[in-house]
C-alpha atoms as a PDB file:
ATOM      1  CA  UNK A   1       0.000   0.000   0.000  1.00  0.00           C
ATOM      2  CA  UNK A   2       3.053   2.580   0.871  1.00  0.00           C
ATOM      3  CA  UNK A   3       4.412   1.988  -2.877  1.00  0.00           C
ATOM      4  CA  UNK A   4       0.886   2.773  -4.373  1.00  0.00           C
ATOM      5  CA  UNK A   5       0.148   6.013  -1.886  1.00  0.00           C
ATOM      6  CA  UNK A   6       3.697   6.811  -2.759  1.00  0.00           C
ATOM      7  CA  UNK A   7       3.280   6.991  -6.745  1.00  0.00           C
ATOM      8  CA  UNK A   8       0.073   8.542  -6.165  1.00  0.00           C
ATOM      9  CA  UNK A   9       1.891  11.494  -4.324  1.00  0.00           C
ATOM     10  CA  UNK A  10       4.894  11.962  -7.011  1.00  0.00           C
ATOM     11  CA  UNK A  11       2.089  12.488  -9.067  1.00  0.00           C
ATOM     12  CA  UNK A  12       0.872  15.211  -6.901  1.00  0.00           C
ATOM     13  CA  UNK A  13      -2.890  13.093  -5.859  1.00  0.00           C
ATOM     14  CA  UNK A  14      -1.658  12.983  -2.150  1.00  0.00           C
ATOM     15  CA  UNK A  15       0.087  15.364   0.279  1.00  0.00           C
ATOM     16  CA  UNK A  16       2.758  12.941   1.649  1.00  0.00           C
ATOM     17  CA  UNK A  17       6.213  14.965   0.905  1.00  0.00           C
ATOM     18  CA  UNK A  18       6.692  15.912   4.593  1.00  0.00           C
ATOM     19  CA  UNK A  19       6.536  12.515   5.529  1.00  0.00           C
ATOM     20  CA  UNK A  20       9.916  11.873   4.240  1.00  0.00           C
ATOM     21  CA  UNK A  21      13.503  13.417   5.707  1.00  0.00           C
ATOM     22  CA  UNK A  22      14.841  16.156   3.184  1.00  0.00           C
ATOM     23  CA  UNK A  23      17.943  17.169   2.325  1.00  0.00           C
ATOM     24  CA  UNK A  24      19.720  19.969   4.606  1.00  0.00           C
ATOM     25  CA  UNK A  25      19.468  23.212   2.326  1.00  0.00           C
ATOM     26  CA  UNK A  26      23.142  24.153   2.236  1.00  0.00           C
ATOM     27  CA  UNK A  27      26.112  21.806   1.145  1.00  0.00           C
ATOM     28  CA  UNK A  28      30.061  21.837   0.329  1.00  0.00           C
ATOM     29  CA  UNK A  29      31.050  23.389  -2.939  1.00  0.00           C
ATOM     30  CA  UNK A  30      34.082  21.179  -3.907  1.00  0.00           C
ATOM     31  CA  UNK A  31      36.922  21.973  -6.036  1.00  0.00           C
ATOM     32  CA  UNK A  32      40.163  20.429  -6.942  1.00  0.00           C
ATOM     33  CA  UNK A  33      40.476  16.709  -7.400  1.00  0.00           C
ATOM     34  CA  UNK A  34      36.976  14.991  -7.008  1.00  0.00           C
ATOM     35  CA  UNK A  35      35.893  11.358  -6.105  1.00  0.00           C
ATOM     36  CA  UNK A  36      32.982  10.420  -7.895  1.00  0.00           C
ATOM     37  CA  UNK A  37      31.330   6.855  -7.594  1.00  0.00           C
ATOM     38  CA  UNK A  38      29.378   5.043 -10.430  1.00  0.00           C
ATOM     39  CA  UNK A  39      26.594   3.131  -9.263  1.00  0.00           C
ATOM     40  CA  UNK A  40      25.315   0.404 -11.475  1.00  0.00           C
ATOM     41  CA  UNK A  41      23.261  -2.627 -11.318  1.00  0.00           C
ATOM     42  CA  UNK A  42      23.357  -5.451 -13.738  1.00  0.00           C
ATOM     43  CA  UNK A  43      20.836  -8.713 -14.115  1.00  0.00           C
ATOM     44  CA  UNK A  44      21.233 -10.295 -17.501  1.00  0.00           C
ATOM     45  CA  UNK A  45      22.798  -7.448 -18.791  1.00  0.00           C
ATOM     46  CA  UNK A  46      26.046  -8.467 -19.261  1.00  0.00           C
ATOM     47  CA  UNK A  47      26.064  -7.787 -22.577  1.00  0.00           C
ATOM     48  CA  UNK A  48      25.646  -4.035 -22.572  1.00  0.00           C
ATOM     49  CA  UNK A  49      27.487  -4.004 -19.304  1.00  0.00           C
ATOM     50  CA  UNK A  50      30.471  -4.970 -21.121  1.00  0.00           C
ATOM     51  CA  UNK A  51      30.773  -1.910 -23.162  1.00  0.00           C
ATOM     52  CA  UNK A  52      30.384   0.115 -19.864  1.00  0.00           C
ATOM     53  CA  UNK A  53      33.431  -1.572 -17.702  1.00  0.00           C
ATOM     54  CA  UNK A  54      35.367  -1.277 -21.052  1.00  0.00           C
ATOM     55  CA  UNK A  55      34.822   2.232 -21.780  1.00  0.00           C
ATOM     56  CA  UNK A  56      36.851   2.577 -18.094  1.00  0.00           C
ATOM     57  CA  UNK A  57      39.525   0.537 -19.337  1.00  0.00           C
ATOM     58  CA  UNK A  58      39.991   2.254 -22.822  1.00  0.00           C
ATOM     59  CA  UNK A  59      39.538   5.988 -21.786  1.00  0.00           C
ATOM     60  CA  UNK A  60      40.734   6.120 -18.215  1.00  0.00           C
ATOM     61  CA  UNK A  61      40.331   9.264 -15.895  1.00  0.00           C
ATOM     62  CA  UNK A  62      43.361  11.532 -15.720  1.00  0.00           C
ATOM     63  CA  UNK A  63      42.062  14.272 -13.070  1.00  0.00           C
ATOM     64  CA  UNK A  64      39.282  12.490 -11.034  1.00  0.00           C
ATOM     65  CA  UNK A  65      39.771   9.589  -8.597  1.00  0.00           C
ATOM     66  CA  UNK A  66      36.276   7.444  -9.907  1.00  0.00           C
ATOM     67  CA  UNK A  67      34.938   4.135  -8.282  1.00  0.00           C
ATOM     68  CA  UNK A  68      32.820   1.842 -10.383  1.00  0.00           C
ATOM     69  CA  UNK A  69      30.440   0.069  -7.816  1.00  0.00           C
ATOM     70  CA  UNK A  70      28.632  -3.063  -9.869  1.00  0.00           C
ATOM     71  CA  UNK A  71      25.700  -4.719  -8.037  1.00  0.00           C
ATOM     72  CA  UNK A  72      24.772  -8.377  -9.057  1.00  0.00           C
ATOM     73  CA  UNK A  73      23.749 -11.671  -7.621  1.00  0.00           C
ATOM     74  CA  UNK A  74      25.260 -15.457  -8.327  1.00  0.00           C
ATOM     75  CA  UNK A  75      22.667 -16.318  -9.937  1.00  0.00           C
ATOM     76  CA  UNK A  76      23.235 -14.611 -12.840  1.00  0.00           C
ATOM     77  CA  UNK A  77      26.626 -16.041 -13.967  1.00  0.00           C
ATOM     78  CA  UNK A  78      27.435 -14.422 -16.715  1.00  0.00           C
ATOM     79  CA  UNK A  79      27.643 -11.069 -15.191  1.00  0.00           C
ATOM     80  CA  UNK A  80      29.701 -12.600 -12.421  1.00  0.00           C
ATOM     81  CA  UNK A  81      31.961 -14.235 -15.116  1.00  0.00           C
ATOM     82  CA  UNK A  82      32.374 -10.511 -17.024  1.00  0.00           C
ATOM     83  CA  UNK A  83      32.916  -8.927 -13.460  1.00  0.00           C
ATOM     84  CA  UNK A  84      35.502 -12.119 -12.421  1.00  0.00           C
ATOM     85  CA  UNK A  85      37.300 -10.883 -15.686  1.00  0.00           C
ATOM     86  CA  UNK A  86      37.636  -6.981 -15.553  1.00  0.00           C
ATOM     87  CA  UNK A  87      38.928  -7.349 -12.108  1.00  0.00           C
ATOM     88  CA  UNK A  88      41.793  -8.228 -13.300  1.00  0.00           C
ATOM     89  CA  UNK A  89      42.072  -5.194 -15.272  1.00  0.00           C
ATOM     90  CA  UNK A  90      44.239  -2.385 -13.780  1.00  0.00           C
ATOM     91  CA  UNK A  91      43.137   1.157 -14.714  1.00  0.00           C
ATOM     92  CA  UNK A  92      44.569   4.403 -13.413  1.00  0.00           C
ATOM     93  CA  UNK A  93      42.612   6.098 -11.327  1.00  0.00           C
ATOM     94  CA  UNK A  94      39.651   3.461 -11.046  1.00  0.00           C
ATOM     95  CA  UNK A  95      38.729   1.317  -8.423  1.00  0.00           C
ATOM     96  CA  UNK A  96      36.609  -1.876  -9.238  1.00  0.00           C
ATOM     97  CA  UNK A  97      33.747  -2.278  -5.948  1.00  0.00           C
ATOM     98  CA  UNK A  98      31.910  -5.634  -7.077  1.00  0.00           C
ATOM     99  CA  UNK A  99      29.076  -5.755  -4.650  1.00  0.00           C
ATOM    100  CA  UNK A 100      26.940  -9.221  -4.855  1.00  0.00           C
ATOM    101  CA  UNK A 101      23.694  -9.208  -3.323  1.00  0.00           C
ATOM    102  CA  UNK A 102      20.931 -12.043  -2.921  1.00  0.00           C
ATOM    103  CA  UNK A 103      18.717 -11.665  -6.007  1.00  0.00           C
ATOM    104  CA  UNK A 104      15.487 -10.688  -4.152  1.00  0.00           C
ATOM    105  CA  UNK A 105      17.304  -7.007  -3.083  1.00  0.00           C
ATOM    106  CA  UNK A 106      19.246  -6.914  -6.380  1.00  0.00           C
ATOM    107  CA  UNK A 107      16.094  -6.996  -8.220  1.00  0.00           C
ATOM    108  CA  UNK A 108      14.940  -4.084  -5.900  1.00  0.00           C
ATOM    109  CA  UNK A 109      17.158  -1.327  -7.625  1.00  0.00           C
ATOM    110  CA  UNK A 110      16.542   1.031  -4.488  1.00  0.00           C
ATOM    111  CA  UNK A 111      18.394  -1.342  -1.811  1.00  0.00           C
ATOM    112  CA  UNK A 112      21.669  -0.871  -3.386  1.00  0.00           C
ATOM    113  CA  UNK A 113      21.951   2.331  -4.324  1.00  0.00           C
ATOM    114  CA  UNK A 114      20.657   2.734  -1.008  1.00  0.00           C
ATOM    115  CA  UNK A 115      23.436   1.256   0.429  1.00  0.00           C
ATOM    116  CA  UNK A 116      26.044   2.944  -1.612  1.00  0.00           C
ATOM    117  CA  UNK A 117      24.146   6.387  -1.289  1.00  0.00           C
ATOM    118  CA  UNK A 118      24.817   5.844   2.877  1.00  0.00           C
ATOM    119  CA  UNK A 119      28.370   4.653   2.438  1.00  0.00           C
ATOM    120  CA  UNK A 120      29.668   6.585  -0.037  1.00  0.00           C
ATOM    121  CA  UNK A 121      32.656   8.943   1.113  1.00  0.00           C
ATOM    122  CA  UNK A 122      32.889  10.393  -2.730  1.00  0.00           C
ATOM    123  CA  UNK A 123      31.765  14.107  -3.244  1.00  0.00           C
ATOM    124  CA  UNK A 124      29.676  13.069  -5.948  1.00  0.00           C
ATOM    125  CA  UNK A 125      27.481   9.725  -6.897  1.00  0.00           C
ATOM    126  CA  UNK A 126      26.234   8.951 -10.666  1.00  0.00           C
ATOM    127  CA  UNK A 127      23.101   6.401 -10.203  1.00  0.00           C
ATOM    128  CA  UNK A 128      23.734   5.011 -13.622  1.00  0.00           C
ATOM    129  CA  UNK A 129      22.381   2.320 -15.579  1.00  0.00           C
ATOM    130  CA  UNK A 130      24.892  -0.639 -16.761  1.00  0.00           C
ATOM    131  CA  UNK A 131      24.135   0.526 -20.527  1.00  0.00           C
ATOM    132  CA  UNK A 132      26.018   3.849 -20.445  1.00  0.00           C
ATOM    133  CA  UNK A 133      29.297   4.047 -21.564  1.00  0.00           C
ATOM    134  CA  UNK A 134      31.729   6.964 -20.612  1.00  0.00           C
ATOM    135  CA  UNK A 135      33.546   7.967 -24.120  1.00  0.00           C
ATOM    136  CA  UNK A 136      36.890   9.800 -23.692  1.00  0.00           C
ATOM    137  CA  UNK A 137      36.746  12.984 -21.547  1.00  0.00           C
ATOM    138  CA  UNK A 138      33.981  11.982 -20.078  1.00  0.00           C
ATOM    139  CA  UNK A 139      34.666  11.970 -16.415  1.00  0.00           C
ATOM    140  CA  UNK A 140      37.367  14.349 -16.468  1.00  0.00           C
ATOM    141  CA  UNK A 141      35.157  16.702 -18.133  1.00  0.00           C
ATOM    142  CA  UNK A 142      32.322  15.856 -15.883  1.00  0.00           C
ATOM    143  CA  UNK A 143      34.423  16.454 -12.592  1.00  0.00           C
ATOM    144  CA  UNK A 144      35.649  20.135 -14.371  1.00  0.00           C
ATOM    145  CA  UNK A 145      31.864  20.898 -14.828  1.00  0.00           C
ATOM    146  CA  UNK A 146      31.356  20.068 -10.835  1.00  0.00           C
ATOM    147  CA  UNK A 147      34.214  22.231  -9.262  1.00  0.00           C
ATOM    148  CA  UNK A 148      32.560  24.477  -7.162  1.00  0.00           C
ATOM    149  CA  UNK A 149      28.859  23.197  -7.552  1.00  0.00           C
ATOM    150  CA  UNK A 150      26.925  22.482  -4.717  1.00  0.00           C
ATOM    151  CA  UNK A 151      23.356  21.938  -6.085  1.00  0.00           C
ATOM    152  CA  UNK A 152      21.684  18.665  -4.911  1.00  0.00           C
ATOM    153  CA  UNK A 153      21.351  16.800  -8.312  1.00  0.00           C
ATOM    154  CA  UNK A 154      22.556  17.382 -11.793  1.00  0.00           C
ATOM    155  CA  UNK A 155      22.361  15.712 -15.191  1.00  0.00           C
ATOM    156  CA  UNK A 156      23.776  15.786 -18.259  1.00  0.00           C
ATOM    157  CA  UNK A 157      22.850  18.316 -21.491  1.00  0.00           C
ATOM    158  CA  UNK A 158      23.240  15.728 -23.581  1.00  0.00           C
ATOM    159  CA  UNK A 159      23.429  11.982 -24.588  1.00  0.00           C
ATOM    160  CA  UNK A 160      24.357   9.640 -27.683  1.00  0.00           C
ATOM    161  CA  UNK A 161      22.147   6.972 -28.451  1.00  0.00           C
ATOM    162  CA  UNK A 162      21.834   4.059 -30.486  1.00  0.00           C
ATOM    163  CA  UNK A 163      18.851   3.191 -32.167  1.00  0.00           C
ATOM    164  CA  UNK A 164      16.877  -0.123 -30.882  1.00  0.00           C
ATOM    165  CA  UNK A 165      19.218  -2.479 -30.649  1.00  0.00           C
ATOM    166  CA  UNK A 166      17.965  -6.232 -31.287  1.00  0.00           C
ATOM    167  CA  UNK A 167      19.669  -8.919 -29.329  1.00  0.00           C
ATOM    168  CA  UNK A 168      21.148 -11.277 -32.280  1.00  0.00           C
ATOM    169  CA  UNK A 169      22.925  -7.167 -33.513  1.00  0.00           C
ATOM    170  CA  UNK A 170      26.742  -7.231 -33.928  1.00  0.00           C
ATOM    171  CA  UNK A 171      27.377  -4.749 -31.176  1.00  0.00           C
ATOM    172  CA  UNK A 172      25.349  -7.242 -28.648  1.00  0.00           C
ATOM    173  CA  UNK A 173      26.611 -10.360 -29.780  1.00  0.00           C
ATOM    174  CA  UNK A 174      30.141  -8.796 -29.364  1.00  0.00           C
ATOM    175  CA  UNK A 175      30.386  -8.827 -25.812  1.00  0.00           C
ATOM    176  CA  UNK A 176      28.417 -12.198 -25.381  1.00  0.00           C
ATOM    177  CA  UNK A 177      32.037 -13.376 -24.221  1.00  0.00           C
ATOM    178  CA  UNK A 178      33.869 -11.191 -21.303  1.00  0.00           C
ATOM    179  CA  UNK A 179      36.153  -8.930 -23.099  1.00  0.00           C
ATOM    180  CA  UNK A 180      37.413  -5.064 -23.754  1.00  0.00           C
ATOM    181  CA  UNK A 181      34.866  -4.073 -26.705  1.00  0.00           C
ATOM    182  CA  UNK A 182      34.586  -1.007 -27.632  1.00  0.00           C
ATOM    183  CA  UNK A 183      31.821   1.049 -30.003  1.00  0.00           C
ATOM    184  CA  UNK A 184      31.657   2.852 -33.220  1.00  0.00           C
ATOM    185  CA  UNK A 185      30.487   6.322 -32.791  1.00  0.00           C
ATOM    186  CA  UNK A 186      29.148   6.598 -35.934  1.00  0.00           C
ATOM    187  CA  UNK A 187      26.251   4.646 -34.454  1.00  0.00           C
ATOM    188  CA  UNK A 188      24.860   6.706 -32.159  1.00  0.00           C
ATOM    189  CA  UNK A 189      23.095   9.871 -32.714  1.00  0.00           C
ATOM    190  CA  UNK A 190      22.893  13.067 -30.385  1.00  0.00           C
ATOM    191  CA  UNK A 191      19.706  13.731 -28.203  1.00  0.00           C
ATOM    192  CA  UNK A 192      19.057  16.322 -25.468  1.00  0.00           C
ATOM    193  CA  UNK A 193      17.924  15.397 -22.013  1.00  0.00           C
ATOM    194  CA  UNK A 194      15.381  17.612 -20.003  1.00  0.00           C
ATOM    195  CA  UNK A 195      15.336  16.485 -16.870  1.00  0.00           C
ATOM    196  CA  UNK A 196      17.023  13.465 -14.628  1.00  0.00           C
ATOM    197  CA  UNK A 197      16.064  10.156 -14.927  1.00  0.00           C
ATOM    198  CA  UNK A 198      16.828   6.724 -13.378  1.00  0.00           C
ATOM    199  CA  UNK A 199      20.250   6.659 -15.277  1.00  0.00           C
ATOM    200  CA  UNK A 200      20.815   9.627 -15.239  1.00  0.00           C
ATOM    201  CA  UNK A 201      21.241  11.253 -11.395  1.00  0.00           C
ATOM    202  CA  UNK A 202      24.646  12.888 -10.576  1.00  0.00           C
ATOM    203  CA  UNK A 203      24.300  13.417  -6.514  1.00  0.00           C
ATOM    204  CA  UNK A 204      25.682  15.416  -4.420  1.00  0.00           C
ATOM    205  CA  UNK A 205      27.771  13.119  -1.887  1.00  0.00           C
ATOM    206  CA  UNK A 206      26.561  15.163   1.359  1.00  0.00           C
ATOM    207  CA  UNK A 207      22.810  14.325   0.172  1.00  0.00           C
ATOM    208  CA  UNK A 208      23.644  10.445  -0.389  1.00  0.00           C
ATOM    209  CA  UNK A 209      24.934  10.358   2.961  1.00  0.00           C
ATOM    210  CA  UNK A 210      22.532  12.499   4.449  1.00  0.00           C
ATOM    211  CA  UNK A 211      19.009  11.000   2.703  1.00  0.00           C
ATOM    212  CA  UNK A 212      20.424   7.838   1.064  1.00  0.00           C
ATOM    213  CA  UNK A 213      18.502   6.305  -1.361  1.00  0.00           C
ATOM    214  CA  UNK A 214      14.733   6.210  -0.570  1.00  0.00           C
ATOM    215  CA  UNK A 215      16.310   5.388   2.397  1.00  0.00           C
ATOM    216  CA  UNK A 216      12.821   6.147   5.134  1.00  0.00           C
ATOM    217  CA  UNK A 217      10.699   4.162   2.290  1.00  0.00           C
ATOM    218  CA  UNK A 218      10.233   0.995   3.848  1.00  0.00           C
ATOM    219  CA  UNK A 219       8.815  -0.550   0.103  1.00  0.00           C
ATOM    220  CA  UNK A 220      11.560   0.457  -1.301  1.00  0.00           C
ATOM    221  CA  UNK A 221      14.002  -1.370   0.804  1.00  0.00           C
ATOM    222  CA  UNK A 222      12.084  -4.415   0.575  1.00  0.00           C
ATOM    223  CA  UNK A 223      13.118  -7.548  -0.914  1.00  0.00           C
ATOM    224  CA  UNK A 224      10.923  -8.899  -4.481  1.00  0.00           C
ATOM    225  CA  UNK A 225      11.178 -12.457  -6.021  1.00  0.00           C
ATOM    226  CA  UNK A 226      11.484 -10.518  -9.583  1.00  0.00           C
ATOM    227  CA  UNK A 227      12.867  -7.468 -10.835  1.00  0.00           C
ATOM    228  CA  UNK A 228      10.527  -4.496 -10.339  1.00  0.00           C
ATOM    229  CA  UNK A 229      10.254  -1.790 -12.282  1.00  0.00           C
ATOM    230  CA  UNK A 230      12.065   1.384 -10.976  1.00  0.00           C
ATOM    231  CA  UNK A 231       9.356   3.861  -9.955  1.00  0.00           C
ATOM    232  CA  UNK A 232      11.746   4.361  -6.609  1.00  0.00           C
ATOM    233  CA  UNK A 233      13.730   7.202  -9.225  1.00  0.00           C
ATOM    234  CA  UNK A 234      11.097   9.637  -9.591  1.00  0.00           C
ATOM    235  CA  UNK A 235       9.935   9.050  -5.915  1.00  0.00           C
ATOM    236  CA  UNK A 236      13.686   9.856  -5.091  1.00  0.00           C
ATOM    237  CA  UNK A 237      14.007  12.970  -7.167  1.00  0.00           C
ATOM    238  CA  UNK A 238      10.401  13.617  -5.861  1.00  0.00           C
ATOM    239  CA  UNK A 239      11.777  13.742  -1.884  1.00  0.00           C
ATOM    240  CA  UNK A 240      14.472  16.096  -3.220  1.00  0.00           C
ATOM    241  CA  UNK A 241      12.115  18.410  -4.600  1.00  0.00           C
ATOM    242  CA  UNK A 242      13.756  18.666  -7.831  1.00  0.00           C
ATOM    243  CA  UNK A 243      14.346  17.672 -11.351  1.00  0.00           C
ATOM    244  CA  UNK A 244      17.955  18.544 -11.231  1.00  0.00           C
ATOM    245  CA  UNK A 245      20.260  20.863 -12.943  1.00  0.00           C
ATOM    246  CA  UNK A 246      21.994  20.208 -16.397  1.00  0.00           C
ATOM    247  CA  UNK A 247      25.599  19.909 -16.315  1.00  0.00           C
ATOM    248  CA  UNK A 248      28.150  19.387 -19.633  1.00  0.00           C
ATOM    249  CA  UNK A 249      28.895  16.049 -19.527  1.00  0.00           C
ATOM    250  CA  UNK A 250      31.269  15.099 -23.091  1.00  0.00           C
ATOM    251  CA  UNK A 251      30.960  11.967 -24.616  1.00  0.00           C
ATOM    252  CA  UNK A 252      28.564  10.064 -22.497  1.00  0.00           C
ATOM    253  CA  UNK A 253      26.605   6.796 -24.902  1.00  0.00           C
ATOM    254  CA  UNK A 254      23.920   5.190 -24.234  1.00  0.00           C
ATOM    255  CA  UNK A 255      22.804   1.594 -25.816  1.00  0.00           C
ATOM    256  CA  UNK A 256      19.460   0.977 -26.314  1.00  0.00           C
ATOM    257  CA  UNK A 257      17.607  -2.530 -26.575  1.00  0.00           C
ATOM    258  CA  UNK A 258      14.796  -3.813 -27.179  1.00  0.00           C
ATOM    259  CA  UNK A 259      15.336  -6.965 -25.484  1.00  0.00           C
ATOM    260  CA  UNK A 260      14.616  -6.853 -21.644  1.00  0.00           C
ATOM    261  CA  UNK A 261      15.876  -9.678 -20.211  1.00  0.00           C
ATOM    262  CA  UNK A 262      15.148  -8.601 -16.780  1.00  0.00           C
ATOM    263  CA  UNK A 263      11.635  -8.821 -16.440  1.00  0.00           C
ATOM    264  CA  UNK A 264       9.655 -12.512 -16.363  1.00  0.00           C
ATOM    265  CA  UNK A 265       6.971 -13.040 -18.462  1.00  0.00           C
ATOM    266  CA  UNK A 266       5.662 -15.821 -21.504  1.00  0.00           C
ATOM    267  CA  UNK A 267       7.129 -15.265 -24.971  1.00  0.00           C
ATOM    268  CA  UNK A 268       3.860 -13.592 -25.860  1.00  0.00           C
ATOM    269  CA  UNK A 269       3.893 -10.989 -23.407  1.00  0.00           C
ATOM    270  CA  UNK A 270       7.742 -10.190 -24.275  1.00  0.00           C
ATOM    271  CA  UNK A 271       6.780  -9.858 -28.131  1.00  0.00           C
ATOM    272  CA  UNK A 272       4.140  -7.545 -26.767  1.00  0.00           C
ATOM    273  CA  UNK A 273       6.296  -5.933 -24.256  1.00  0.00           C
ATOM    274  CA  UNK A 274       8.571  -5.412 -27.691  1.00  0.00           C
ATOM    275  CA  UNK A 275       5.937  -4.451 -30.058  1.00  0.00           C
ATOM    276  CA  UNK A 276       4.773  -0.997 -27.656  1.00  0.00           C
ATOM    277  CA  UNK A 277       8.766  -0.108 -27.190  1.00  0.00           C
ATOM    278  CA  UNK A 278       9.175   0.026 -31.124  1.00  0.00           C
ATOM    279  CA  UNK A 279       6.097   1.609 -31.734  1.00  0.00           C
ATOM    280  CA  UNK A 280       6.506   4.262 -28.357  1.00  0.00           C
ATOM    281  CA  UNK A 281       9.973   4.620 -29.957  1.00  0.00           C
ATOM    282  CA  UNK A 282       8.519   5.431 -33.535  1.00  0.00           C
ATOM    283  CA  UNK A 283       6.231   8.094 -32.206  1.00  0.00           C
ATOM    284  CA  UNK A 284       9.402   9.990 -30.222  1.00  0.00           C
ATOM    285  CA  UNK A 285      10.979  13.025 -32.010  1.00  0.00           C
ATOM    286  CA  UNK A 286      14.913  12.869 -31.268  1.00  0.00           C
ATOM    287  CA  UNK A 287      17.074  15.864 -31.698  1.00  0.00           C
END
């Protein structure tokens, strides 16, 4: 019932904002050398997660100190086969945090980046989905754009996408193996971003620590038997009381699928589930 009277309120129908702890209204404006941590999650994605641990390896950070937390479970071996293998991988200026998790609060996106949001001792945390990729300049040019910000949430002007992507495509079937891939440009096209979304949510670290993740939402931090879908994102920019701020943010790709392996469902209700994507994706006008 909380998760239901909580949508309802993000979508202003119920008064329920001062229910929840906010943010304190001032906060440090860092410069110099930053620490930013990545937070992604990955079930059955190891495909497109590939492409994001590579783009680490082939365009390290020079001038930012940057932490890739991955969360994943046993069960899904593949991903714990690609994460076995980039751990051997030493880049400069990246730490590898491979957090595993029991797949009932893996599949609740919310419990991790909860977690990481309290724990996190960077001054900045990207909630990030495991099919970005950071092209060169990305982070160093990210961490120039943050000296001396101290707004609550940012996201980037921009992205590069790919058009939908199906699974038996070269650039999937690519990283079916664990290995350093890496992209052609030339297939992704530019498109501005409006607001932050689920991918998309550069934090300030002093708000993680303070708030965490939907941290006082008790349905949030419970436990499914399948992965949900992430409504917890707009109730979390929702308890900030913001959208977020753009911020210039070079070189950042994004791979899009049409294949969702994450969610359950009868071969039917997947080709259906497919069928409204490419038609909702038809419809879209893309700068």
């Amino acid at each position: 019932m909380q998760e239901f009277a909580l949508r309802a309120a993000v979508s202003k129908l119920l008064p329920m904002r001062f229910l929840y702890k906010k943010p304190a209204s001032t906060r440090a404006a860092r410069k110099g050398r930053l620490q930013i941590e990545i937070v992604s999650h990955c079930w059955r994605y190891s495909h497109l997660h590939a492409y994001q641990l590579s783009s680490l390896v082939e365009h390290p950070p020079q001038d930012v100190d940057v932490t890739m937390t991955v969360y994943y479970a046993d069960e899904d071996q593949a991903t714990a086969q690609l994460l076995d293998f980039f751990a051997t991988k030493e880049v400069s200026n990246v730490t590898w945090n491979w957090q595993r998790l029991p797949a009932p609060e893996l599949f609740r996106r919310a419990i991790g980046r909860n977690k990481s949001a309290l724990a996190t001792t960077a001054d900045w945390v990207w909630f990030a989905d495991c099919d970005l990729i950071f092209g060169a300049g990305c982070l160093d040019g990210l961490a120039d754009s943050l000296q001396g910000c101290s707004g609550m949430l940012y996201f980037p002007a921009e992205e590069r996408i790919t058009t939908l992507l199906s699974g038996d495509s070269p650039m999937l079937q690519a990283a079916r193996e664990p290995k350093v891939v890496q992209v052609d440009e030339s297939d992704f096209k530019l498109r501005k971003l409006e607001r932050a979304v689920g991918a998309y949510q550069i934090v300030h670290g002093d708000v993680c620590r303070e708030i965490g993740y939907c941290n006082d939402v008790a349905a949030y931090q419970r436990p499914t038997d399948r992965w949900k879908k992430t409504f917890e994102d707009r109730a979390y920019r929702w308890i900030m009381g913001t959208h977020g701020e753009t911020v210039e943010v070079p070189s950042i790709y994004r791979i899009r699928h049409i294949e969702k392996g994450r969610y359950h469902g009868s071969k039917a209700m997947t080709s259906m589930r497919q069928s409204i994507r490419q038609r909702h994706d038809s419809n879209k006008t893309e700068d």
